[in-house]
N, C-alpha and C. Protein backbone atom coordinates (compact mmCIF):
# COMPACT_ATOMS: atom_id res chain seq x y z
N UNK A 1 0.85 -1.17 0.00
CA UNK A 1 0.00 0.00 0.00
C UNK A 1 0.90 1.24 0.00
N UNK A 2 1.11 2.18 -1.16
CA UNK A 2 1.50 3.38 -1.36
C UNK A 2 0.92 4.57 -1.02
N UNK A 3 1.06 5.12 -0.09
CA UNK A 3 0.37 6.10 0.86
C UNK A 3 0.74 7.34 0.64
N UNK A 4 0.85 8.29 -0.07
CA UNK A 4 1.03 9.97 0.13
C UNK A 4 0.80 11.04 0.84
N UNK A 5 1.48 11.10 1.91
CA UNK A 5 1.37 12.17 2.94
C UNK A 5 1.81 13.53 2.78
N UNK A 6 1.52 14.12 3.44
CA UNK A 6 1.88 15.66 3.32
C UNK A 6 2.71 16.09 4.25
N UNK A 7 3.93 16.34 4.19
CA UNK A 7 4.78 16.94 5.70
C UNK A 7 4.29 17.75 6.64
N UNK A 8 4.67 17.59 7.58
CA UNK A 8 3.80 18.46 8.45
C UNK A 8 5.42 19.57 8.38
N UNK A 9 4.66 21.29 8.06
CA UNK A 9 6.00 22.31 8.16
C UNK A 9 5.24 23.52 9.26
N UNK A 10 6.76 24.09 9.63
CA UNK A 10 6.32 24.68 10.72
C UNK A 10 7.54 26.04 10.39
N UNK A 11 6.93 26.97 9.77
CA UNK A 11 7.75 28.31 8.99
C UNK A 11 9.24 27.02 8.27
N UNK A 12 10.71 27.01 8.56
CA UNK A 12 11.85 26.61 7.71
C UNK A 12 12.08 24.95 8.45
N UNK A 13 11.39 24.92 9.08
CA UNK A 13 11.44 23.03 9.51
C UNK A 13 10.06 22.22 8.82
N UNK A 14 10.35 21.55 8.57
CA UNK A 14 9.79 19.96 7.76
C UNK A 14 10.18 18.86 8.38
N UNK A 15 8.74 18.18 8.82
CA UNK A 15 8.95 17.19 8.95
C UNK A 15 8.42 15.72 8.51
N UNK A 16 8.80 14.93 8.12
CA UNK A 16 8.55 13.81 7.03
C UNK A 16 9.73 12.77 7.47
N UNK A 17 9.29 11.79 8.62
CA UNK A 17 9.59 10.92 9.27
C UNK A 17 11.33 11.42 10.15
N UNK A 18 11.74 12.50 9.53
CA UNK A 18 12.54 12.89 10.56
C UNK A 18 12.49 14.71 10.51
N UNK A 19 13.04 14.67 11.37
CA UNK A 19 13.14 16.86 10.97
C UNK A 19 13.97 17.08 10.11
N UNK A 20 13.67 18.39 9.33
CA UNK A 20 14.65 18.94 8.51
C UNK A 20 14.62 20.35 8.10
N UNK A 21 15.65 20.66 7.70
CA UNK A 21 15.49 22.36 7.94
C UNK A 21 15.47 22.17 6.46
N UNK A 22 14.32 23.35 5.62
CA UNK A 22 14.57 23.51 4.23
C UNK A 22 14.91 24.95 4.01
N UNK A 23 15.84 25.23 3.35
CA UNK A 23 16.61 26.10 2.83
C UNK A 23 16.68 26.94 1.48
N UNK A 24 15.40 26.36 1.23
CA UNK A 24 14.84 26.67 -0.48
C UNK A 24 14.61 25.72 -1.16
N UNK A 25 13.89 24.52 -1.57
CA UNK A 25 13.62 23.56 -1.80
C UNK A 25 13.78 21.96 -1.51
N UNK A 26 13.01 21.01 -2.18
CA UNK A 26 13.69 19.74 -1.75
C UNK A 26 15.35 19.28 -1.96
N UNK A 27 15.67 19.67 -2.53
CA UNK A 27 17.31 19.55 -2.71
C UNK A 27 17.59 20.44 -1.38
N UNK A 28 17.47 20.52 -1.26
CA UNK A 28 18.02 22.21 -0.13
C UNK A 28 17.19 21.34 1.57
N UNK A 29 16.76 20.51 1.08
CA UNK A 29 16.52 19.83 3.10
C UNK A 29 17.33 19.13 3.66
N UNK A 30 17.88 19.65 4.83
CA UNK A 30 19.17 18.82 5.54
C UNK A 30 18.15 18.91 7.23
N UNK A 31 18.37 17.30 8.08
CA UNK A 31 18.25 17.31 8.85
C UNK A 31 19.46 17.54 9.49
N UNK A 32 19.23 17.54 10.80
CA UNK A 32 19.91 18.04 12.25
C UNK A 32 21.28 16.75 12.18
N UNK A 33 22.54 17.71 12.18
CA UNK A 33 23.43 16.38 12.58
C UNK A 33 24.20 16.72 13.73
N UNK A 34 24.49 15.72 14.50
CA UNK A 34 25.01 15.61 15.58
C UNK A 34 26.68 16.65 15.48
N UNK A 35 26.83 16.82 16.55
CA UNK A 35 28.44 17.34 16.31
C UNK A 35 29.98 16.53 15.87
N UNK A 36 29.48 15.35 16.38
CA UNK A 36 30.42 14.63 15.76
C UNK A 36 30.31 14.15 14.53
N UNK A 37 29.08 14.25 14.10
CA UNK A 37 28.94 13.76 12.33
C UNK A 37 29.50 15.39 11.49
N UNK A 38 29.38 16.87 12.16
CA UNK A 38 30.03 17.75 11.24
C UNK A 38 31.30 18.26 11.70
N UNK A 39 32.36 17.55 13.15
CA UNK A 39 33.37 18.13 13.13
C UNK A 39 34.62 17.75 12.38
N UNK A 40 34.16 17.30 11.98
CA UNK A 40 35.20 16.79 10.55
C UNK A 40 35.06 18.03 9.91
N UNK A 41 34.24 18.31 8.93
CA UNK A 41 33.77 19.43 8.19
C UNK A 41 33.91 20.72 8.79
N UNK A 42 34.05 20.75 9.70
CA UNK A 42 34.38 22.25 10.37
C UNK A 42 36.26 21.75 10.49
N UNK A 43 36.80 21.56 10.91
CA UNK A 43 38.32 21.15 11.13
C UNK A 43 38.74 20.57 9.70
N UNK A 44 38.16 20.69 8.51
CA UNK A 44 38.75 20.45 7.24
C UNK A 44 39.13 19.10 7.05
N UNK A 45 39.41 18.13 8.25
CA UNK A 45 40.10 16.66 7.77
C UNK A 45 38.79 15.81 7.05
N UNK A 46 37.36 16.33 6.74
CA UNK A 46 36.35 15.20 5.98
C UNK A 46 37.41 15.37 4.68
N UNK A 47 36.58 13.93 3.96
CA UNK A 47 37.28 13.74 2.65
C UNK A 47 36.80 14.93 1.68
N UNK A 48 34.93 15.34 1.63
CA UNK A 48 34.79 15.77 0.53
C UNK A 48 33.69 16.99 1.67
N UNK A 49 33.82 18.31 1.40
CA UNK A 49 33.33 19.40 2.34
C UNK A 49 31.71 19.57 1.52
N UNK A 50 30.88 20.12 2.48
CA UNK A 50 29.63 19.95 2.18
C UNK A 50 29.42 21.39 1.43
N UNK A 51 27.90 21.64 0.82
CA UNK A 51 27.95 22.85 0.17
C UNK A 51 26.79 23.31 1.17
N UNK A 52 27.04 25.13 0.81
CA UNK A 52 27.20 25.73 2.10
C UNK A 52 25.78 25.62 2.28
N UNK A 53 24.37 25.53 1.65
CA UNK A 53 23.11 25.67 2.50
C UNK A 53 23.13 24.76 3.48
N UNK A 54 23.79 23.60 3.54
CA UNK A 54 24.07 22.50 4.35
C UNK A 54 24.71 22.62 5.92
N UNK A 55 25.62 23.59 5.78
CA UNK A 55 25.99 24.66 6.62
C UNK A 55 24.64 25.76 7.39
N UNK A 56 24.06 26.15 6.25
CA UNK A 56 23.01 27.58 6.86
C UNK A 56 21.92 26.49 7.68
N UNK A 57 21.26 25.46 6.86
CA UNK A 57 20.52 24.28 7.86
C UNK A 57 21.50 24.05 9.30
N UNK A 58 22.31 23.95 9.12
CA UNK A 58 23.32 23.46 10.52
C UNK A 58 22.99 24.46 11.63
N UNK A 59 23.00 25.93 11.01
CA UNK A 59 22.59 27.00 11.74
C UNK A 59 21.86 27.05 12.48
N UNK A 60 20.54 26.78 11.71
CA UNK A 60 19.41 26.94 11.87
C UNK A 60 18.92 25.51 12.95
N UNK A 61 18.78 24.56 12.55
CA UNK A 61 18.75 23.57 13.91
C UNK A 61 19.20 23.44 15.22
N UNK A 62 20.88 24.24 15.29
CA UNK A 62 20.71 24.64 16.35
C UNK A 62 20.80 26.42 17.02
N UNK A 63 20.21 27.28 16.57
CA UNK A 63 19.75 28.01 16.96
C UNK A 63 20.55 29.22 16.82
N UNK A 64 20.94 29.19 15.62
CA UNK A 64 22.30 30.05 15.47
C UNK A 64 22.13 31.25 14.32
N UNK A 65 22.26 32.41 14.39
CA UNK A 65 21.99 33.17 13.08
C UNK A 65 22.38 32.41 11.80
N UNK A 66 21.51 32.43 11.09
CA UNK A 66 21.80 31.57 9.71
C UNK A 66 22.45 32.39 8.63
N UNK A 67 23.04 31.96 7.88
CA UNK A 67 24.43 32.58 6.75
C UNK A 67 23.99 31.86 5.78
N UNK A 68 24.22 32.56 4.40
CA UNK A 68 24.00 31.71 3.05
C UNK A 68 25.43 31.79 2.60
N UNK A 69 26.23 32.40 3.11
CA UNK A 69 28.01 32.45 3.18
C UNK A 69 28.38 31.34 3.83
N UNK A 70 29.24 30.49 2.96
CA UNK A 70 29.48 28.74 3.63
C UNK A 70 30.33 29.46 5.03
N UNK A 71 31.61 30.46 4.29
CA UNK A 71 32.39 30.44 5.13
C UNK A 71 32.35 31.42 6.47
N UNK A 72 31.30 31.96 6.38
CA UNK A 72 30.26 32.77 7.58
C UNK A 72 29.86 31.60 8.66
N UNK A 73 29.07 30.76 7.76
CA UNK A 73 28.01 29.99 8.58
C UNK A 73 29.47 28.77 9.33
N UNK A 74 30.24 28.16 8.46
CA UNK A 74 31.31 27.40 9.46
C UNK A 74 32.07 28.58 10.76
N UNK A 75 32.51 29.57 10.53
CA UNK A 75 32.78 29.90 11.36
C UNK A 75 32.14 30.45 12.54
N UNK A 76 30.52 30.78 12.26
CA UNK A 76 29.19 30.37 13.22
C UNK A 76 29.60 29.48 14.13
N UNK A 77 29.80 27.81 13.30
CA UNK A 77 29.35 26.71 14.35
C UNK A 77 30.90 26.44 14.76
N UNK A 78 31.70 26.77 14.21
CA UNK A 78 33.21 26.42 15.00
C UNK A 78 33.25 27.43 16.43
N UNK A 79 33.01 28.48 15.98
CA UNK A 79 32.39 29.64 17.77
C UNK A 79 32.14 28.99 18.51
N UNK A 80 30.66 28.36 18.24
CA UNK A 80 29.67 27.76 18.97
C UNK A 80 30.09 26.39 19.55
N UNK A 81 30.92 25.58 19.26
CA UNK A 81 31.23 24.42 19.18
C UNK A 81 32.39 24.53 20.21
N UNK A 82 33.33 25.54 19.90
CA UNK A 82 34.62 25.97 21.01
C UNK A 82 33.99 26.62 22.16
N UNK A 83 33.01 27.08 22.18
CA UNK A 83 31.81 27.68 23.29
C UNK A 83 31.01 27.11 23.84
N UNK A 84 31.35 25.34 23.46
CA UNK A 84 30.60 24.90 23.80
C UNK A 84 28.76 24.98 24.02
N UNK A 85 28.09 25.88 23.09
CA UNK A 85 27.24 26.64 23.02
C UNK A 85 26.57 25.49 21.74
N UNK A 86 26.97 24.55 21.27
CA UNK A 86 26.41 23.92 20.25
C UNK A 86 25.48 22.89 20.76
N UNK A 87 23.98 22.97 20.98
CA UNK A 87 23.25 21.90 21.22
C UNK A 87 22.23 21.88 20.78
N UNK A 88 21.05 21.52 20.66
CA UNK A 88 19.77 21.30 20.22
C UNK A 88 18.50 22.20 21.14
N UNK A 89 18.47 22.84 20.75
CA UNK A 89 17.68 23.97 21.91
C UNK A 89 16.42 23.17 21.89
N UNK A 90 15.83 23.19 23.55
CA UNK A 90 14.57 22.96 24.18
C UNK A 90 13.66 23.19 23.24
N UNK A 91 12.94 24.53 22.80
CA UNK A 91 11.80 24.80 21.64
C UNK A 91 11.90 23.95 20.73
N UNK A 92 12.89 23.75 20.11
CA UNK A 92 13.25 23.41 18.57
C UNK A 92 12.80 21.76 18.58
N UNK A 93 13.86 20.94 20.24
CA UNK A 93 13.08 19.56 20.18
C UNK A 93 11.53 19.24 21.01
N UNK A 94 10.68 20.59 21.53
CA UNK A 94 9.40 20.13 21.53
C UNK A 94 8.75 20.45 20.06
N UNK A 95 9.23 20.99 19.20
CA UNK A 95 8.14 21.26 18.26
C UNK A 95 8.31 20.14 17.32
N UNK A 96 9.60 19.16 17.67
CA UNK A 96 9.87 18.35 16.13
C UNK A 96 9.23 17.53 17.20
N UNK A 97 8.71 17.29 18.48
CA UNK A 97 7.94 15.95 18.79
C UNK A 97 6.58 16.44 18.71
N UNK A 98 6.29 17.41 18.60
CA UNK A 98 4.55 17.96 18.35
C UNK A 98 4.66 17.73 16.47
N UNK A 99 5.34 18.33 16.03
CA UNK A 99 5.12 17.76 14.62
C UNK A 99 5.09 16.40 14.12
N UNK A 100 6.14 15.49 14.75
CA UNK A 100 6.40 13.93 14.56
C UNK A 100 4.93 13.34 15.40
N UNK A 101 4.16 14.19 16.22
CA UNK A 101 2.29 13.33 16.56
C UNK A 101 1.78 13.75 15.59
N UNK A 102 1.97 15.20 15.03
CA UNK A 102 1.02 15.45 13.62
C UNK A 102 0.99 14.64 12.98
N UNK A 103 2.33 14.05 11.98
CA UNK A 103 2.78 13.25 11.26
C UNK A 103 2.43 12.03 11.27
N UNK A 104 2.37 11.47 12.66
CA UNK A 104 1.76 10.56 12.59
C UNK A 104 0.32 10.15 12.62
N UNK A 105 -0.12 11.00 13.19
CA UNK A 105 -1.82 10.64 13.26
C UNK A 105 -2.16 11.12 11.56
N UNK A 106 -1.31 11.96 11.36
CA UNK A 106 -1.70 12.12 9.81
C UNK A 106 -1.29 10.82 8.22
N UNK A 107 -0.23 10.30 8.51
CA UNK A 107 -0.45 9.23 8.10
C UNK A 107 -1.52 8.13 8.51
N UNK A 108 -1.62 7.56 10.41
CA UNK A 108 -2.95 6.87 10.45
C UNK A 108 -4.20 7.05 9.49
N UNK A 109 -4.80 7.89 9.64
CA UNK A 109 -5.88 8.94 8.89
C UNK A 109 -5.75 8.38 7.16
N UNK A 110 -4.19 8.47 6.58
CA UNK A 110 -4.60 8.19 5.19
C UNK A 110 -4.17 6.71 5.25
N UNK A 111 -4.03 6.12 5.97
CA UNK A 111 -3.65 4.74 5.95
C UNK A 111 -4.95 4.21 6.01
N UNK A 112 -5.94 4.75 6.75
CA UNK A 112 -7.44 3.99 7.65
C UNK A 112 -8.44 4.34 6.41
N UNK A 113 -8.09 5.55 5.63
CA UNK A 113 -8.46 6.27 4.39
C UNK A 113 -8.52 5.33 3.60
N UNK A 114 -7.47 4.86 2.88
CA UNK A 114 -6.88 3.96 2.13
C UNK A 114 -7.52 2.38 2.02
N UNK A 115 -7.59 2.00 3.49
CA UNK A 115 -7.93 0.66 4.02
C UNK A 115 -9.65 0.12 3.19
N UNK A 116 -10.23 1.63 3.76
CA UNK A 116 -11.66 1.43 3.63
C UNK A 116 -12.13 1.74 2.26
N UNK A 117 -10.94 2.52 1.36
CA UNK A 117 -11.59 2.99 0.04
C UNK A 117 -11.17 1.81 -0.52
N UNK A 118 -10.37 0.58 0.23
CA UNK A 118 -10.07 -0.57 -1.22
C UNK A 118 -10.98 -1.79 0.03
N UNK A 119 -11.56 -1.47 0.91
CA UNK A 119 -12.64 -2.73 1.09
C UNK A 119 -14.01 -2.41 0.56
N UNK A 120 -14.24 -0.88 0.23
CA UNK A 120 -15.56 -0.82 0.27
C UNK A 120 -15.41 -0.27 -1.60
N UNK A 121 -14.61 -0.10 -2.13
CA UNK A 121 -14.61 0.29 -3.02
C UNK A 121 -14.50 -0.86 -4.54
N UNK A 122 -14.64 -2.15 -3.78
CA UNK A 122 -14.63 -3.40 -5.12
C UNK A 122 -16.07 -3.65 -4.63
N UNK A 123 -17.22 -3.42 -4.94
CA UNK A 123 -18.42 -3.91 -4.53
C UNK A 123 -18.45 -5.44 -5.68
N UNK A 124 -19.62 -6.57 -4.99
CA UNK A 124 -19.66 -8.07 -5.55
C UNK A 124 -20.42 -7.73 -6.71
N UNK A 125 -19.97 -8.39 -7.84
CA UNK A 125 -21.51 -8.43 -8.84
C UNK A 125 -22.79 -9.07 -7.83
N UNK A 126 -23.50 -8.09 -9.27
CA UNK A 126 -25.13 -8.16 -8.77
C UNK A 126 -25.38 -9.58 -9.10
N UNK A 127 -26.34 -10.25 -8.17
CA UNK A 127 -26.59 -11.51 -8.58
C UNK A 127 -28.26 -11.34 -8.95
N UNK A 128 -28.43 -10.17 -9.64
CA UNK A 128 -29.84 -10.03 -9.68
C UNK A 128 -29.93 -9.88 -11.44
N UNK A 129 -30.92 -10.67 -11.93
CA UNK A 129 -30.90 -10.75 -13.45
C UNK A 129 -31.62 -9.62 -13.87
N UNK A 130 -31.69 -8.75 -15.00
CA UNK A 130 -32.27 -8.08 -15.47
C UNK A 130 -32.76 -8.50 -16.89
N UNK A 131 -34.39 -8.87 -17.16
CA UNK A 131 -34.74 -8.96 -18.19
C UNK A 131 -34.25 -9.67 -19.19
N UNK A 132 -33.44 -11.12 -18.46
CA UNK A 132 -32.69 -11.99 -19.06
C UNK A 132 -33.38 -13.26 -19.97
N UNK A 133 -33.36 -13.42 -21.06
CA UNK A 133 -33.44 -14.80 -21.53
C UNK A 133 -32.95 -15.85 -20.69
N UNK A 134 -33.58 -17.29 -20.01
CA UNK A 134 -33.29 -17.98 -19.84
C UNK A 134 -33.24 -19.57 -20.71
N UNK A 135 -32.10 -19.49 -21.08
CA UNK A 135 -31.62 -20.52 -22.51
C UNK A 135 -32.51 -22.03 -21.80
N UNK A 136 -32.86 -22.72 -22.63
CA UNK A 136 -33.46 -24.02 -22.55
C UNK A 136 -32.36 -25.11 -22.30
C-alpha cells in the first residue's frame, strides 16, 4: 500500500519521518546532525566538504543566526562548538515531537483512508438478473 502524505511544516522546519530544515527547496533539506557527524567538516580533515546551505541548515537547527556564506556559517558553528554553546535547543526539540504526533496521526488517517476505500470500493456483482433470456 502506497500512501502519500503531506509533511507536516512549521515556517523553515519539515517534517517527514525525521526533521529537517529547508533552505529553499527539496534539494536544499538537511536534517539536524550531531556534532560529531560535522566536526570533521568544520576542522577540514572530511574527505569531501559539504555545500554551504548545508551549513546555513546546521545553523538553523541549532539556533544560530543563519548565513547563506558557507564560510560565515562554518565559522558560526566552530564559535559555537569551542563555546561549547552547540546543542539542540529545548523549543526546537518540543516542536519536532509535536510535529512527529502530527505526522503521525496524519499518516494513520490516510492509511485507515486507504484501508476502507479498497474494502468498500470493489463492490460483488449483482446476482440479480435483469430482463434476461433464460436458454433451454
Amino acid at each position: 500500500m502506497n500512501i502519500s502524505v503531506a509533511s507536516v511544516v512549521r515556517g523553515e522546519f519539515v517534517y517527514r519521518d525525521t526533521l529537517f530544515v529547508d533552505v529553499g527547496g527539496d534539494l536544499r533539506r538537511h536534517p539536524r546532525a550531531s556534532t560529531a557527524e560535522f566536526k570533521a567538516y568544520l576542522d577540514g580533515t572530511a574527505p569531501k566538504d559539504h555545500v554551504g546551505h548545508w551549513y546555513e541548515a546546521r545553523l538553523i537547527h541549532y539556533g544560530l543566526q543563519p548565513s547563506q556564506e558557507k564560510k560565515t556559517a562554518k565559522v558560526r558553528l566552530q564559535q559555537a562548538l569551542s563555546q561549547g554553546k552547540l546543542h539542540a535547543l529545548s523549543h526546537i526539540a518540543d516542536m519536532e515531537a509535536e510535529m512527529k504526533k502530527e505526522y503521525i496521526a496524519t499518516v494513520r488517517k490516510a492509511k485507515a483512508r486507504a484501508k476502507s476505500a479498497s474494502a468498500g470500493g470493489v463492490s460483488a456483482p449483482s446476482r440479480k438478473r435483469k430482463n434476461e433470456e433464460v436458454c433451454c
